[in-house]
PDB file of N, CA and C in Angstrom:
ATOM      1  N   UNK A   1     110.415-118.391 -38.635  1.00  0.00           N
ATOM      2  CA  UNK A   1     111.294-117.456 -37.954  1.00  0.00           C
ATOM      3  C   UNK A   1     112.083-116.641 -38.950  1.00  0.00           C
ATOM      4  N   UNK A   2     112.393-116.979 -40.015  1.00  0.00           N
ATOM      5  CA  UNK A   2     113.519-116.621 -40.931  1.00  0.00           C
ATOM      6  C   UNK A   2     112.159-115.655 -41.829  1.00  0.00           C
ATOM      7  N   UNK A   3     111.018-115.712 -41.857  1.00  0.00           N
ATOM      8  CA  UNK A   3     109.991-114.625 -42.281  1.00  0.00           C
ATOM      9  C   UNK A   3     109.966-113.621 -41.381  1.00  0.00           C
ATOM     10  N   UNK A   4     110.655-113.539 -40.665  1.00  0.00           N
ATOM     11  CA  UNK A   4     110.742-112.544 -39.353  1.00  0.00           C
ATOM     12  C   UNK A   4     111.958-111.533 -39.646  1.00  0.00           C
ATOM     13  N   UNK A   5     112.894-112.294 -39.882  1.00  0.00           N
ATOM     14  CA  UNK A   5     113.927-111.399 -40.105  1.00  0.00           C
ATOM     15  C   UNK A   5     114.196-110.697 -41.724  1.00  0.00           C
ATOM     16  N   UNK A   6     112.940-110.925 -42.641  1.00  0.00           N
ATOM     17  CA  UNK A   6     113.018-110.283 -44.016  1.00  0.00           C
ATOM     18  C   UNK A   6     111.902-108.848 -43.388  1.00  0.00           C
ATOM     19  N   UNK A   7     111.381-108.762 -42.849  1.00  0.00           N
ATOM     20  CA  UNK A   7     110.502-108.228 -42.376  1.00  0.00           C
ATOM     21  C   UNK A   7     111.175-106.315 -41.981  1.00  0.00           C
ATOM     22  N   UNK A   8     110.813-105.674 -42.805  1.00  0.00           N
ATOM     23  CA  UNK A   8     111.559-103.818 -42.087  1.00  0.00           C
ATOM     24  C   UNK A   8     111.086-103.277 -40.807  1.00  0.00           C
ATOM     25  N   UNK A   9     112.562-102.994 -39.830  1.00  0.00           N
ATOM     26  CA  UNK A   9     112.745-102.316 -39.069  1.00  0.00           C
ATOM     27  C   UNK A   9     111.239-101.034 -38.265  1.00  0.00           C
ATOM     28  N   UNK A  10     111.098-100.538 -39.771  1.00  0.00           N
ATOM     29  CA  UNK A  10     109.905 -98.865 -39.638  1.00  0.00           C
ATOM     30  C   UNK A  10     109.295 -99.320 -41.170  1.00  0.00           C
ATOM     31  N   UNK A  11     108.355 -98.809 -41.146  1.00  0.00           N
ATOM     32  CA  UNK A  11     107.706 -98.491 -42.492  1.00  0.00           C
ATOM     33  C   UNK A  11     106.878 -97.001 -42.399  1.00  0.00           C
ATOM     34  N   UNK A  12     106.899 -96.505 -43.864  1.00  0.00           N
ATOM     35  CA  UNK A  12     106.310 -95.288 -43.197  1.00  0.00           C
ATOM     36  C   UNK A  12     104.887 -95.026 -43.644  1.00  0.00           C
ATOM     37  N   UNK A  13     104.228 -93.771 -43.084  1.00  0.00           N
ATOM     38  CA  UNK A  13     103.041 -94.085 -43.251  1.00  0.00           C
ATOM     39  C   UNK A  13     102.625 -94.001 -44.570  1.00  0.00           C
ATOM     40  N   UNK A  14     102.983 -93.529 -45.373  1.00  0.00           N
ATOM     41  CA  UNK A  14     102.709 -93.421 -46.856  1.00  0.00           C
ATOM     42  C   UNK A  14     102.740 -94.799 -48.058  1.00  0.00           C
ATOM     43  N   UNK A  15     103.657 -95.522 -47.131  1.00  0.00           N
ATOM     44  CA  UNK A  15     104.000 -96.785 -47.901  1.00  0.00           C
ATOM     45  C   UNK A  15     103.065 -97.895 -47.398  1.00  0.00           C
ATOM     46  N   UNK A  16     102.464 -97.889 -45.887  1.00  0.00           N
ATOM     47  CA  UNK A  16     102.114 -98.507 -45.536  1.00  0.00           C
ATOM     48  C   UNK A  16     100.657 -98.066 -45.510  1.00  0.00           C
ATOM     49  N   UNK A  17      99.975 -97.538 -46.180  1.00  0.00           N
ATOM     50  CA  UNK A  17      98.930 -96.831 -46.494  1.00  0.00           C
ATOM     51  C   UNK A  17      98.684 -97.193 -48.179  1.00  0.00           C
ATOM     52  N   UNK A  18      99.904 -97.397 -48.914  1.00  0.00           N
ATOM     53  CA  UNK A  18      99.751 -97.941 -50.258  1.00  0.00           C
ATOM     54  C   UNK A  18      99.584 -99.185 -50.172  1.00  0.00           C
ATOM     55  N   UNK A  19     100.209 -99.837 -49.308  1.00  0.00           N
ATOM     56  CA  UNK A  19     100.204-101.522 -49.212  1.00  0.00           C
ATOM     57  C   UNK A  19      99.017-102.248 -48.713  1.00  0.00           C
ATOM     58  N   UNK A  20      98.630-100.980 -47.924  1.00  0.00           N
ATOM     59  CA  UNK A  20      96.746-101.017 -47.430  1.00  0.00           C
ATOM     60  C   UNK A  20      95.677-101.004 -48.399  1.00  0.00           C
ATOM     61  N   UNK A  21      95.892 -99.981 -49.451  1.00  0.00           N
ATOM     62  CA  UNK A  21      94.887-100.345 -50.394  1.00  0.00           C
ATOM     63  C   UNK A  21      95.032-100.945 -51.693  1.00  0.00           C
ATOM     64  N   UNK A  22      96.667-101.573 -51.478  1.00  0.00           N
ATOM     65  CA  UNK A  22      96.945-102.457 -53.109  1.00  0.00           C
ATOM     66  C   UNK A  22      96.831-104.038 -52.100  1.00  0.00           C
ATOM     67  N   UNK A  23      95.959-104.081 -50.905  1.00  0.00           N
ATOM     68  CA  UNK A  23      95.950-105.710 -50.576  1.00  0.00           C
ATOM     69  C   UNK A  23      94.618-106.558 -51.174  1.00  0.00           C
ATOM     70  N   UNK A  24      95.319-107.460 -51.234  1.00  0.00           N
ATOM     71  CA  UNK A  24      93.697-108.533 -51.606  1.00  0.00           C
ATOM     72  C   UNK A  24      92.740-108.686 -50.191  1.00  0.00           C
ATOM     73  N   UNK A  25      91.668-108.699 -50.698  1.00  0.00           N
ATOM     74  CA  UNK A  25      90.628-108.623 -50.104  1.00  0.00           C
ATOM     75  C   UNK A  25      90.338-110.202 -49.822  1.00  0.00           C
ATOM     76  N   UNK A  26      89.642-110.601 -48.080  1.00  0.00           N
ATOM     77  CA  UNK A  26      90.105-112.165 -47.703  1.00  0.00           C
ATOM     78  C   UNK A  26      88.598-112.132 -48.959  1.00  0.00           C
ATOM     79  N   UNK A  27      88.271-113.157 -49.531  1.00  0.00           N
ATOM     80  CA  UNK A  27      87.157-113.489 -50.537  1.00  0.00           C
ATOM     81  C   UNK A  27      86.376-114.086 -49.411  1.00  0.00           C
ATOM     82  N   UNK A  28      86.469-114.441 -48.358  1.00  0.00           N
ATOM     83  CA  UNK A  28      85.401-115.119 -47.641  1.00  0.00           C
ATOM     84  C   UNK A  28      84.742-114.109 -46.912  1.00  0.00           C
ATOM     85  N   UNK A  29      85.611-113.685 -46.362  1.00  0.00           N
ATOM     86  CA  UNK A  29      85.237-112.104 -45.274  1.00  0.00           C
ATOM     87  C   UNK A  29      84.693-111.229 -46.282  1.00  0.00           C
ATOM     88  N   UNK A  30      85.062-110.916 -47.388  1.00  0.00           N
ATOM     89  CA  UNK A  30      83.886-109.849 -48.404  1.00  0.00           C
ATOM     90  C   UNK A  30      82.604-110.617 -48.400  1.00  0.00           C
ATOM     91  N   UNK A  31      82.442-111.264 -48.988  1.00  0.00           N
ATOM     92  CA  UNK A  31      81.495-112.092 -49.031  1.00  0.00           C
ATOM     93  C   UNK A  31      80.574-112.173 -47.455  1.00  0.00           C
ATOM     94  N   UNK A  32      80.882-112.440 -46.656  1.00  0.00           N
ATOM     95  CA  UNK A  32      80.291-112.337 -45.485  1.00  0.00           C
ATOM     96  C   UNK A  32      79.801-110.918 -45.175  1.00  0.00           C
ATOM     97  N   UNK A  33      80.479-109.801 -45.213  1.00  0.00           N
ATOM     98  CA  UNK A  33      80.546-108.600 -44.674  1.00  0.00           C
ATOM     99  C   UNK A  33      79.421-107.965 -45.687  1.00  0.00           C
ATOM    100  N   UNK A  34      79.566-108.418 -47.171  1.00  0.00           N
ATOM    101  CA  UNK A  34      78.426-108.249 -48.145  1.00  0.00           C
ATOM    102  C   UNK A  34      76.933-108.379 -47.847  1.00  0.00           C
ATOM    103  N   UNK A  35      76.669-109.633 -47.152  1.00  0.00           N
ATOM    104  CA  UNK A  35      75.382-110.424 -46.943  1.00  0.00           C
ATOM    105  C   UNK A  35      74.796-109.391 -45.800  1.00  0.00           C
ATOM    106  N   UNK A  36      76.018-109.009 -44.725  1.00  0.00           N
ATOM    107  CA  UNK A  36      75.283-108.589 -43.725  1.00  0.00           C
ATOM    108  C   UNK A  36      75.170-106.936 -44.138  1.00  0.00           C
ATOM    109  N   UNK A  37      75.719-106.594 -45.034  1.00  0.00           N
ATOM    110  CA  UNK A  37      75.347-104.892 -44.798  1.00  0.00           C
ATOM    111  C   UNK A  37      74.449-104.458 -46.114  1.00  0.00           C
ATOM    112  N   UNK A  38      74.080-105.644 -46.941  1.00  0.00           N
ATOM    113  CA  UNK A  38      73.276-105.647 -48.052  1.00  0.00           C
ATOM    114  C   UNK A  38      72.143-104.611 -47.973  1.00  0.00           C
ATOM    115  N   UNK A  39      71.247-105.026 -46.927  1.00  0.00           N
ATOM    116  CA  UNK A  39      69.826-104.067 -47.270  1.00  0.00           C
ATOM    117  C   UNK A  39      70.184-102.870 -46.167  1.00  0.00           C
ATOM    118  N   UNK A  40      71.433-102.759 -45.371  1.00  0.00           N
ATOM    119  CA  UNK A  40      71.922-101.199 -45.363  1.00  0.00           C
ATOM    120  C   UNK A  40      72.628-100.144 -46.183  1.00  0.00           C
ATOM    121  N   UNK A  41      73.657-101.256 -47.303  1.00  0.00           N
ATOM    122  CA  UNK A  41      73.996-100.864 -48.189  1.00  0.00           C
ATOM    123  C   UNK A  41      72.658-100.226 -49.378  1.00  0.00           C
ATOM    124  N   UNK A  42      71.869-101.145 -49.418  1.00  0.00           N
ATOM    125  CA  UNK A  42      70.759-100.610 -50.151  1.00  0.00           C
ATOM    126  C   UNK A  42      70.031 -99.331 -49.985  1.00  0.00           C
ATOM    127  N   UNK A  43      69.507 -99.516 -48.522  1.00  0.00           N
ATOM    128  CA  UNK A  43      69.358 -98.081 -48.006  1.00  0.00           C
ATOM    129  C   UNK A  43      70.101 -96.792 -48.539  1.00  0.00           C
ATOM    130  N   UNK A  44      71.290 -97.106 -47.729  1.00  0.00           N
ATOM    131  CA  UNK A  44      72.450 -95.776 -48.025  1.00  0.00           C
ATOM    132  C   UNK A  44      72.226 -95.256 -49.415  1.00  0.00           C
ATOM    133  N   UNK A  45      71.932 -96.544 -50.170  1.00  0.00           N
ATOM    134  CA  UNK A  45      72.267 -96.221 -52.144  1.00  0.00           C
ATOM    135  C   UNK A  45      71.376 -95.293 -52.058  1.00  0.00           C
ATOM    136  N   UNK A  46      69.879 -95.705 -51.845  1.00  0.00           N
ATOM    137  CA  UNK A  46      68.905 -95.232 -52.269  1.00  0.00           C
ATOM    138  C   UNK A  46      68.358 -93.933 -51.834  1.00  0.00           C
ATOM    139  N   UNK A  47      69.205 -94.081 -50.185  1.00  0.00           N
ATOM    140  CA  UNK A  47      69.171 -92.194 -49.487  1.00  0.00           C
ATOM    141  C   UNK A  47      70.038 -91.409 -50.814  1.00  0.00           C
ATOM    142  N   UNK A  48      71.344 -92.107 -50.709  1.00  0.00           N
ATOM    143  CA  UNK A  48      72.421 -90.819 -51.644  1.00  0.00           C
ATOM    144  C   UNK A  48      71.235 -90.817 -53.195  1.00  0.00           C
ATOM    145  N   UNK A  49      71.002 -91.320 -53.893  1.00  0.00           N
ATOM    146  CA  UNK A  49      70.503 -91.626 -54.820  1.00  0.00           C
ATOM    147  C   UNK A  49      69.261 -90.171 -54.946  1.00  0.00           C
ATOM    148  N   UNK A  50      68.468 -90.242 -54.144  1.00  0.00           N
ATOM    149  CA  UNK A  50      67.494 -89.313 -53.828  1.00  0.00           C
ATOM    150  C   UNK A  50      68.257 -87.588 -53.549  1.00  0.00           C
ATOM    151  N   UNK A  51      68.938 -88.001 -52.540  1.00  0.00           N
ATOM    152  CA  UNK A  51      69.938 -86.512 -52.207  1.00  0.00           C
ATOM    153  C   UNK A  51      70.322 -85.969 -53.537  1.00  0.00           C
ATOM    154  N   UNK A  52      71.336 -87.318 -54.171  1.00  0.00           N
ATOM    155  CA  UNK A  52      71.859 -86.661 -55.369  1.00  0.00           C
ATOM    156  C   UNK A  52      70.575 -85.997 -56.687  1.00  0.00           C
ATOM    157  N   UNK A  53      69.790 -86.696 -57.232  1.00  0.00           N
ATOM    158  CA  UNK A  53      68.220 -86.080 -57.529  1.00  0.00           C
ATOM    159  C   UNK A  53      67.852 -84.666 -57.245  1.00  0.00           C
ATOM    160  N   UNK A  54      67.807 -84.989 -55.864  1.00  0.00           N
ATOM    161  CA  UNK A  54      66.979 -83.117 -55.101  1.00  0.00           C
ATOM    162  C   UNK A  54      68.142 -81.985 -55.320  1.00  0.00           C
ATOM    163  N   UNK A  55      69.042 -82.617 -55.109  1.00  0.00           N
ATOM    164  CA  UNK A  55      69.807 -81.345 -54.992  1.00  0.00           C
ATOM    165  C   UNK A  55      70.878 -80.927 -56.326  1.00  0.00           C
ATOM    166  N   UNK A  56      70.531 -81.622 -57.624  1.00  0.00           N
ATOM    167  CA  UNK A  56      71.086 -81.244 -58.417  1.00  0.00           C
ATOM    168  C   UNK A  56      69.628 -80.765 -58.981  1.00  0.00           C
ATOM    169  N   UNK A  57      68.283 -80.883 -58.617  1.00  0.00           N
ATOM    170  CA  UNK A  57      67.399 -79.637 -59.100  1.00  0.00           C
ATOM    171  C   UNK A  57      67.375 -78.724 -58.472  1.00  0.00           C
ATOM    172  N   UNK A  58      68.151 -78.750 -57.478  1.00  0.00           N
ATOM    173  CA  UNK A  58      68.190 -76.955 -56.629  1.00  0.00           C
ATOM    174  C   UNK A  58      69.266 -76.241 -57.460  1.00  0.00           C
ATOM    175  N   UNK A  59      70.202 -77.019 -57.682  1.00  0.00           N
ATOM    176  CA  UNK A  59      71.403 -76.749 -57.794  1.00  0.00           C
ATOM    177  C   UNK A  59      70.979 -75.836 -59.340  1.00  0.00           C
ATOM    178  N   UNK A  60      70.460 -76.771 -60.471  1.00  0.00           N
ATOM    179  CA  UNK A  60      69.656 -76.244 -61.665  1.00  0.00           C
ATOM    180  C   UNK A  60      68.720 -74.779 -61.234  1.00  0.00           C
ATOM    181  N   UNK A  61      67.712 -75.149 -60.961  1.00  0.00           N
ATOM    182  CA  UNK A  61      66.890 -73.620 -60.047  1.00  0.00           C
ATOM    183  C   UNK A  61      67.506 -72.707 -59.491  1.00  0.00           C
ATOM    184  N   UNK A  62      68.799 -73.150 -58.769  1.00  0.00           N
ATOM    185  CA  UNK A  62      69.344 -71.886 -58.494  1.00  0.00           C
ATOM    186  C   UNK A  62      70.450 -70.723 -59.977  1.00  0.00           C
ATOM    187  N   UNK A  63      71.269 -71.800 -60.631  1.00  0.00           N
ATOM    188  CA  UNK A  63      71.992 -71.472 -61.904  1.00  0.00           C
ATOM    189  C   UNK A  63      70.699 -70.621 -62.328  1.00  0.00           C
ATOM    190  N   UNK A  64      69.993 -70.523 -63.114  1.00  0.00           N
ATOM    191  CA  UNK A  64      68.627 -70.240 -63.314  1.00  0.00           C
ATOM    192  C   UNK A  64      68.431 -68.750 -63.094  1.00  0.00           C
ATOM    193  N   UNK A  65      68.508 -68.315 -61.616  1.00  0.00           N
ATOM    194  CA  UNK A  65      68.797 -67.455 -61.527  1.00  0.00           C
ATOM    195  C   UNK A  65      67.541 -66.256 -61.495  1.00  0.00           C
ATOM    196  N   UNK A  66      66.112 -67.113 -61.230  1.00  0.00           N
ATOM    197  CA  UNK A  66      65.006 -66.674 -61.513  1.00  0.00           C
ATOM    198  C   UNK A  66      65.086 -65.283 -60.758  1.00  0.00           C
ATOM    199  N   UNK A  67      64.587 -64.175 -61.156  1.00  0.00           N
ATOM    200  CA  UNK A  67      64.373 -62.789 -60.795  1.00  0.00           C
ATOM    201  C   UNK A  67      63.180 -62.930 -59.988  1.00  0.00           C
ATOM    202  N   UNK A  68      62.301 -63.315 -60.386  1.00  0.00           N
ATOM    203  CA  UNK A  68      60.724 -63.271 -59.064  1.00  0.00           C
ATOM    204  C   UNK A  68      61.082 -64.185 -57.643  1.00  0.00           C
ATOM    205  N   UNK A  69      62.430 -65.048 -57.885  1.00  0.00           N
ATOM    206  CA  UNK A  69      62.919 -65.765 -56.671  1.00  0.00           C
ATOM    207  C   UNK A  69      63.647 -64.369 -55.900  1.00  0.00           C
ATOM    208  N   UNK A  70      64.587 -63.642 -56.751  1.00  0.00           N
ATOM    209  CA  UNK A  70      65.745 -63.317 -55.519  1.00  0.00           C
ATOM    210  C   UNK A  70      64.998 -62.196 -55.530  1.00  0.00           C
ATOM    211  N   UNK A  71      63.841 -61.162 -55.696  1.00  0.00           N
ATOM    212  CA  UNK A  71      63.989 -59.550 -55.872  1.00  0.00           C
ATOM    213  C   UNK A  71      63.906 -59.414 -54.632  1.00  0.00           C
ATOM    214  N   UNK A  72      63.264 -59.899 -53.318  1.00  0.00           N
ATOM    215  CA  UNK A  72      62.691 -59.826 -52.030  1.00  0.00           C
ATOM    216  C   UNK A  72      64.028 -60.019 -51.093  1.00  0.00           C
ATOM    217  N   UNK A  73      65.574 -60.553 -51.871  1.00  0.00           N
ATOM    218  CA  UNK A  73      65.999 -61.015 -50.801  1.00  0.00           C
ATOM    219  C   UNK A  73      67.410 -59.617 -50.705  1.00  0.00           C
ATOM    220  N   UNK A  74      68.079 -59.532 -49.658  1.00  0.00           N
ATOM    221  CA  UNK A  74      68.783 -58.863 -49.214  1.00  0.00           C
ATOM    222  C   UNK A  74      70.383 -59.603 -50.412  1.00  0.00           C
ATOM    223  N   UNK A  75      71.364 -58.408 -50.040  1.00  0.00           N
ATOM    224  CA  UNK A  75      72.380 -58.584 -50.417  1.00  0.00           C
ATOM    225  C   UNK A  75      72.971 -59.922 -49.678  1.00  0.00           C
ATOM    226  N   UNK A  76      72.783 -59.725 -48.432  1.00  0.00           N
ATOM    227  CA  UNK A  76      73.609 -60.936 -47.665  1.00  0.00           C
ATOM    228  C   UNK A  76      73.158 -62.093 -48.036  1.00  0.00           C
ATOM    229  N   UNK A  77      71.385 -62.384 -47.911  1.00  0.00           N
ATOM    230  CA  UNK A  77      70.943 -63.376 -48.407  1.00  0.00           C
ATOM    231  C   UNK A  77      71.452 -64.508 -50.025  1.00  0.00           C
ATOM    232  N   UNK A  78      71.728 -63.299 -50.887  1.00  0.00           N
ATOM    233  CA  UNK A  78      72.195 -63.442 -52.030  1.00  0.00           C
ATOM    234  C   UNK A  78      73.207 -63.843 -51.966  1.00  0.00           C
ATOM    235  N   UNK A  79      74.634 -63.584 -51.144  1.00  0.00           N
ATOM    236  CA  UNK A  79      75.660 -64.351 -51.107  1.00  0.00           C
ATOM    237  C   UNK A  79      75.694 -65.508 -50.230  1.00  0.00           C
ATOM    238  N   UNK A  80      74.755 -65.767 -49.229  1.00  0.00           N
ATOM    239  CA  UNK A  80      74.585 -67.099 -48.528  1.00  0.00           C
ATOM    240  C   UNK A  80      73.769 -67.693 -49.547  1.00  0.00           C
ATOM    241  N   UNK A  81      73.418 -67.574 -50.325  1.00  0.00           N
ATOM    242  CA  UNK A  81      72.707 -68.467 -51.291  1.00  0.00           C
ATOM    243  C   UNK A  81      73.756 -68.656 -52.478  1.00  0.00           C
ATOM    244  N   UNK A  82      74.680 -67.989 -52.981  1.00  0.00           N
ATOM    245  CA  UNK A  82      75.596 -68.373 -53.731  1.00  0.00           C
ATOM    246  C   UNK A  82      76.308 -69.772 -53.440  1.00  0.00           C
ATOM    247  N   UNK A  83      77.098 -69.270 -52.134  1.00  0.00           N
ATOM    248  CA  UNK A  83      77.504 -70.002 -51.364  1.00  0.00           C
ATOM    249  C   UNK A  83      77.125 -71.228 -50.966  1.00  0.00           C
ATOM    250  N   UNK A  84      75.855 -71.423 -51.115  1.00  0.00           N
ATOM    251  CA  UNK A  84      75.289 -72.658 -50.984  1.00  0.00           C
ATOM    252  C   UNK A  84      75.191 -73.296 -51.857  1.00  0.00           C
ATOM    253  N   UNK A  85      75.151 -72.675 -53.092  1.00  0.00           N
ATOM    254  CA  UNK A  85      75.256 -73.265 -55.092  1.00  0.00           C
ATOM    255  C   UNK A  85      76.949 -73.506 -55.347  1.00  0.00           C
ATOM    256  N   UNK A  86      78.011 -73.399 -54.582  1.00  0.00           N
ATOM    257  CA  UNK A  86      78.940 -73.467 -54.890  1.00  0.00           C
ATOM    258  C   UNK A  86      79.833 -75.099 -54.028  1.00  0.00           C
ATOM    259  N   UNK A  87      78.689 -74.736 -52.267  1.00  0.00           N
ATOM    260  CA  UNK A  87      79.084 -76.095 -51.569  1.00  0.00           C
ATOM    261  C   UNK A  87      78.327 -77.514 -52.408  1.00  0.00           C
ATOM    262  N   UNK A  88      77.225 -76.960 -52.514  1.00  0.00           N
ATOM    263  CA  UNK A  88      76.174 -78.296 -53.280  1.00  0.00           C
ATOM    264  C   UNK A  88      76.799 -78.554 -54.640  1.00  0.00           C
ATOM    265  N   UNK A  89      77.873 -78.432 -55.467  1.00  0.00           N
ATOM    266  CA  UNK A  89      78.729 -78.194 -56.285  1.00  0.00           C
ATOM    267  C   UNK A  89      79.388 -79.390 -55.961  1.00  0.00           C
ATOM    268  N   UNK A  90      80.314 -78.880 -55.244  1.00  0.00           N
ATOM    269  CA  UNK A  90      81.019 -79.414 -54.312  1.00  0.00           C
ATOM    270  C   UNK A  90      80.698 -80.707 -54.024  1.00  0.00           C
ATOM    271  N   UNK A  91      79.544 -80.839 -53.245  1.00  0.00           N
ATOM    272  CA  UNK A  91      79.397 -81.882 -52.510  1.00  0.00           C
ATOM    273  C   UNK A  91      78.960 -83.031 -53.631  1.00  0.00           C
ATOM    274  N   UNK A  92      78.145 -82.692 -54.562  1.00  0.00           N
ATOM    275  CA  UNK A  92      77.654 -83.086 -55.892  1.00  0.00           C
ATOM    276  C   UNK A  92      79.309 -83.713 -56.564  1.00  0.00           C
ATOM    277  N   UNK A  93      80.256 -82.960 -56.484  1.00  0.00           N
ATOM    278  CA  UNK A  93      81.576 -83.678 -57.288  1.00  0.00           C
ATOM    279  C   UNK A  93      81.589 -84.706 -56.258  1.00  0.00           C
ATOM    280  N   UNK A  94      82.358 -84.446 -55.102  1.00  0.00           N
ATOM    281  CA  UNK A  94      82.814 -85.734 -54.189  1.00  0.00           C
ATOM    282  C   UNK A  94      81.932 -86.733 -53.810  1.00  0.00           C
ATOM    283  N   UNK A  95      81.142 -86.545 -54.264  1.00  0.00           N
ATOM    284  CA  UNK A  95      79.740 -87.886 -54.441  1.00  0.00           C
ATOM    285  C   UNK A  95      80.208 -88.743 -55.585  1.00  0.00           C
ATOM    286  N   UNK A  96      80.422 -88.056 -56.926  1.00  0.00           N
ATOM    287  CA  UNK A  96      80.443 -88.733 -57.972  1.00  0.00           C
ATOM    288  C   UNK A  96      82.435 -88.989 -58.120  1.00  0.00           C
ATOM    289  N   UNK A  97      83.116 -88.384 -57.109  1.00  0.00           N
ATOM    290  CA  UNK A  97      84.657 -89.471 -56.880  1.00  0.00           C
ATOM    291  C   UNK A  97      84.562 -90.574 -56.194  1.00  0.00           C
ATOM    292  N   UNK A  98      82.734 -90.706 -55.435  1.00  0.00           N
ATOM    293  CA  UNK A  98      82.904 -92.089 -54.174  1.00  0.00           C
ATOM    294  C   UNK A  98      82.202 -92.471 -54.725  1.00  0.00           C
ATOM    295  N   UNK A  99      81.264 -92.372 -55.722  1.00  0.00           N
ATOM    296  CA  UNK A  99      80.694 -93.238 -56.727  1.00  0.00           C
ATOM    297  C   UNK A  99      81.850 -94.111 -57.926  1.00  0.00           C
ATOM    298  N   UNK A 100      82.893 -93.525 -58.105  1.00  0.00           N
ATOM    299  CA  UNK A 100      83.728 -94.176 -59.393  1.00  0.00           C
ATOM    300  C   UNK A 100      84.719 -94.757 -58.185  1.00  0.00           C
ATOM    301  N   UNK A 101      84.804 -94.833 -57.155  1.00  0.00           N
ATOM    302  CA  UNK A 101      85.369 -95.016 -56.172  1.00  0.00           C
ATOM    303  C   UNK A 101      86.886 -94.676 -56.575  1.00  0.00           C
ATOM    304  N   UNK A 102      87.271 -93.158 -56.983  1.00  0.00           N
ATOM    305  CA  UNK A 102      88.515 -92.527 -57.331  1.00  0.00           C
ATOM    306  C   UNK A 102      89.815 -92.744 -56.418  1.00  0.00           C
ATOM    307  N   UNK A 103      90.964 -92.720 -56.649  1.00  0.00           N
ATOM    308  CA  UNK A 103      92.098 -92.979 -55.794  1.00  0.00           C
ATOM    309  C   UNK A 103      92.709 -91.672 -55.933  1.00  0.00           C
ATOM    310  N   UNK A 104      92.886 -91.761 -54.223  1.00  0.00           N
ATOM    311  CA  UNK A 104      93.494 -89.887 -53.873  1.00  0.00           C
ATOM    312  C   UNK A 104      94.796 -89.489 -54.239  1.00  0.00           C
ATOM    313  N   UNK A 105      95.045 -88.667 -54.222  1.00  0.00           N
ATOM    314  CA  UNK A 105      96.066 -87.798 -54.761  1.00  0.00           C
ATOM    315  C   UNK A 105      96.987 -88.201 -53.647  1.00  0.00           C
ATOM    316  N   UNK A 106      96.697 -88.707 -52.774  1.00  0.00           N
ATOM    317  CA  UNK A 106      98.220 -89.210 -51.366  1.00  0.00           C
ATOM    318  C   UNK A 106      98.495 -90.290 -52.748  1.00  0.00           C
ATOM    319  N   UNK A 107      97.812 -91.005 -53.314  1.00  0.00           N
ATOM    320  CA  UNK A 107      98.217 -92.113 -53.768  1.00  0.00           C
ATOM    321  C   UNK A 107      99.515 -92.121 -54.849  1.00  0.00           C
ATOM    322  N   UNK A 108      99.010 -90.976 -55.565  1.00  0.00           N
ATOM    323  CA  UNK A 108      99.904 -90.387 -56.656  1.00  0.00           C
ATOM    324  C   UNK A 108     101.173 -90.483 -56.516  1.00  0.00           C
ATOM    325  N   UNK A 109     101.784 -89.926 -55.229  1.00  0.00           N
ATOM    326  CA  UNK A 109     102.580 -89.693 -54.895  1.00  0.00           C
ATOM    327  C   UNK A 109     103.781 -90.945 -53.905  1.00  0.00           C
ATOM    328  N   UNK A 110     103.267 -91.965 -54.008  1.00  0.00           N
ATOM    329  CA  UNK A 110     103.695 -93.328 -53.231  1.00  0.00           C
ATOM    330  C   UNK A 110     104.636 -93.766 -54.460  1.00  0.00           C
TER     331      UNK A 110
END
């Protein structure tokens, strides 16, 4: 009962969002949750794994910049294709922050 009354009133979400990802993990429940998502976890690896592959040789081919690729295509085409070398960029970084499994910038600030 007396663990009840050390206990705060409000917490806010920022603090209680730090306390969320500085907790220990139960070691039995990882362990369990491991076994069962193993050969989906595997999967997933091996989809991103491939994605990441294909599309950092588009990403190359497009930098590149080949002239017998774009002469046929329109102005607009040319900037929806920029645009698409700039999201695959993109998407290519925030792959490799959930690969090092990076801590966000809310965090910084706790």
């Amino acid at each position: 009962m007396s663990e009840s009354n050390n206990l705060p009133q409000a917490i806010s979400h920022k603090k209680l969002s730090y306390l969320m990802l500085k907790a220990q993990k139960d070691a039995h429940f990882s362990d369990e949750l491991s076994e069962i998502e193993s050969p989906e976890k595997r999967e997933f690896e091996e989809l991103i794994n491939n994605w990441e592959a294909s599309t950092k040789k588009v990403v190359n081919e497009l930098s590149k910049r080949k002239e017998n690729l774009l002469k046929d295509k329109s102005p607009n085409s040319l900037i929806a294709l920029g645009a698409m070398e700039v999201h695959l960029n993109m998407a290519l970084q925030a792959l490799n922050a959930f690969n090092k499994g990076a801590i966000s910038r809310f965090e910084k600030y706790i």
